[in-house]
Protein backbone atom coordinates (compact mmCIF):
# COMPACT_ATOMS: atom_id res chain seq x y z
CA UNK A 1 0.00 0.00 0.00
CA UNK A 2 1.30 3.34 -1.11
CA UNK A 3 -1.20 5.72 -0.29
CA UNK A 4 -3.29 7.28 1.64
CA UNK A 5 -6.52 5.44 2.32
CA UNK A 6 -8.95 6.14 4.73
CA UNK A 7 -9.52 2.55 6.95
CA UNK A 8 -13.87 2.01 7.10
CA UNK A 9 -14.89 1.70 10.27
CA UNK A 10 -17.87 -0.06 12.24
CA UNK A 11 -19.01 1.06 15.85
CA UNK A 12 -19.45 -2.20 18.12
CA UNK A 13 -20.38 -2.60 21.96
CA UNK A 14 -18.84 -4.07 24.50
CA UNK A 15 -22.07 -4.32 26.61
CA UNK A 16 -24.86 -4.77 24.39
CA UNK A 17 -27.19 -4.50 27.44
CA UNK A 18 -26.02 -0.76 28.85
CA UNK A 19 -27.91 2.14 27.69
CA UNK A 20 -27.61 3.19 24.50
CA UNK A 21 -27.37 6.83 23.56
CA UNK A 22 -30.83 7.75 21.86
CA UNK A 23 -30.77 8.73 18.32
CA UNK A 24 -28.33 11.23 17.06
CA UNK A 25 -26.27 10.87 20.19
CA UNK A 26 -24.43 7.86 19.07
CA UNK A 27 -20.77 7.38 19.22
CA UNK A 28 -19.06 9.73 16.71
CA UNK A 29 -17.06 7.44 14.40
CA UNK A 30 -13.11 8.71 14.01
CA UNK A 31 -11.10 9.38 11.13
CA UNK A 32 -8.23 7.19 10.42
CA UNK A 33 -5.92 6.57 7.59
CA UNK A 34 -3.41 3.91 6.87
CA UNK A 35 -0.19 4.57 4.68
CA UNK A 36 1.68 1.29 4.57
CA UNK A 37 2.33 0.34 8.34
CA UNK A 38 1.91 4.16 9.48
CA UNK A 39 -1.90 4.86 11.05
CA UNK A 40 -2.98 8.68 10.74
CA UNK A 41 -5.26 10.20 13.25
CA UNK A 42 -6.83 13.47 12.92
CA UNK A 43 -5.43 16.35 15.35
CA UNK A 44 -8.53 16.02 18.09
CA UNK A 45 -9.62 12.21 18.86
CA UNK A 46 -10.11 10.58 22.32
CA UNK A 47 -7.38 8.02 23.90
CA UNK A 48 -7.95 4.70 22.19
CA UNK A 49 -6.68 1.41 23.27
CA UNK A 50 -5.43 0.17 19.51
CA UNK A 51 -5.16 -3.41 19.04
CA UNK A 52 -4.58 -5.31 16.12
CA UNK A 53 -6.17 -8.68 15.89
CA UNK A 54 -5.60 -12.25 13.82
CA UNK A 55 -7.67 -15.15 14.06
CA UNK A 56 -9.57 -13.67 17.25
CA UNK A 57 -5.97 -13.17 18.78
CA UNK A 58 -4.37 -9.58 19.80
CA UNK A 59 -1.11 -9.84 18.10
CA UNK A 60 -0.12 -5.99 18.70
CA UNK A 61 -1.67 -3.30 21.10
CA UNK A 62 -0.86 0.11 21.96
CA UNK A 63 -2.49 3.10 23.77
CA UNK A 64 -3.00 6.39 21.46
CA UNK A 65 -2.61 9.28 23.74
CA UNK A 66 -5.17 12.03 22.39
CA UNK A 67 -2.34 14.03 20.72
CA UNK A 68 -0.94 11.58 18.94
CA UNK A 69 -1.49 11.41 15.59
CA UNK A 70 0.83 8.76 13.89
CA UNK A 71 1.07 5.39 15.17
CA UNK A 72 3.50 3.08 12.91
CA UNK A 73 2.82 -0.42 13.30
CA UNK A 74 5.19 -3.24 13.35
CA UNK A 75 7.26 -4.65 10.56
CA UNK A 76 6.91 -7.97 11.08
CA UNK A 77 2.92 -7.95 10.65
CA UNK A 78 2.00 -9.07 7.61
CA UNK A 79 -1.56 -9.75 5.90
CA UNK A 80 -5.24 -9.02 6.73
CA UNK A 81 -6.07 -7.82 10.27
CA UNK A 82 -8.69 -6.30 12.11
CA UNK A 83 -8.11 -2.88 13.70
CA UNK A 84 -9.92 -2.35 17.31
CA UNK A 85 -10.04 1.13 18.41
CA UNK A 86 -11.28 1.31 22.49
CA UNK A 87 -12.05 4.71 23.06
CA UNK A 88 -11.24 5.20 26.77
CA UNK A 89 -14.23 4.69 29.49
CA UNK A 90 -16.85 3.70 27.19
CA UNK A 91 -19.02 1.00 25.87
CA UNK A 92 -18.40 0.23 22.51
CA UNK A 93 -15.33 0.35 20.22
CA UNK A 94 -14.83 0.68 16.72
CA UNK A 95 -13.48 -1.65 14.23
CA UNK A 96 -12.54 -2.28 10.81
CA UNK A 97 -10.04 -4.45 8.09
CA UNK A 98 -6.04 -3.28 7.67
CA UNK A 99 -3.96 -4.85 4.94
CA UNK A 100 -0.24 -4.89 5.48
């Protein structure tokens, strides 16, 4: 991959019981970008818990502080993942396909 594509992702919950916010007041869904093995996030976003997942196994994981806005993954991934994004304190995440 060499350029910039923006990474489509789906909002999930953690707790499909807990309240969910009433309509229009659902979880804003982030920007995110992937250029090879670097991530781009936009200049505002929550902290996110980031992991990236095989087979239903984390094999990476890292915590995006909310002024970071490049994250560049590992080297020695290789293939399809999925990308988890856990915004901090809250009930549902966000997800969506990588190719590396």
């Amino acid at each position: 991959m060499n350029a910039l594509e923006m990474i489509d992702l789906t909002v999930g919950y953690i707790d499909p019981h807990a309240s969910i916010p009433g309509i229009g007041k659902g979880p804003t869904m982030p920007s995110l970008w992937q250029d090879g093995y670097e991530l781009t996030f936009p200049s505002m976003h929550p902290e996110y818990v980031l992991d990236i997942v095989l087979n239903g196994i984390v094999v990476y994981s890292t915590n995006v502080s909310e002024t970071t806005t490049t994250v560049i993954l590992p080297s020695w991934l290789s293939g399809e993942y999925e990308l988890l994004l856990y915004p901090e304190d809250c009930s549902y995440y966000f997800y969506g396909v990588i190719s590396l």
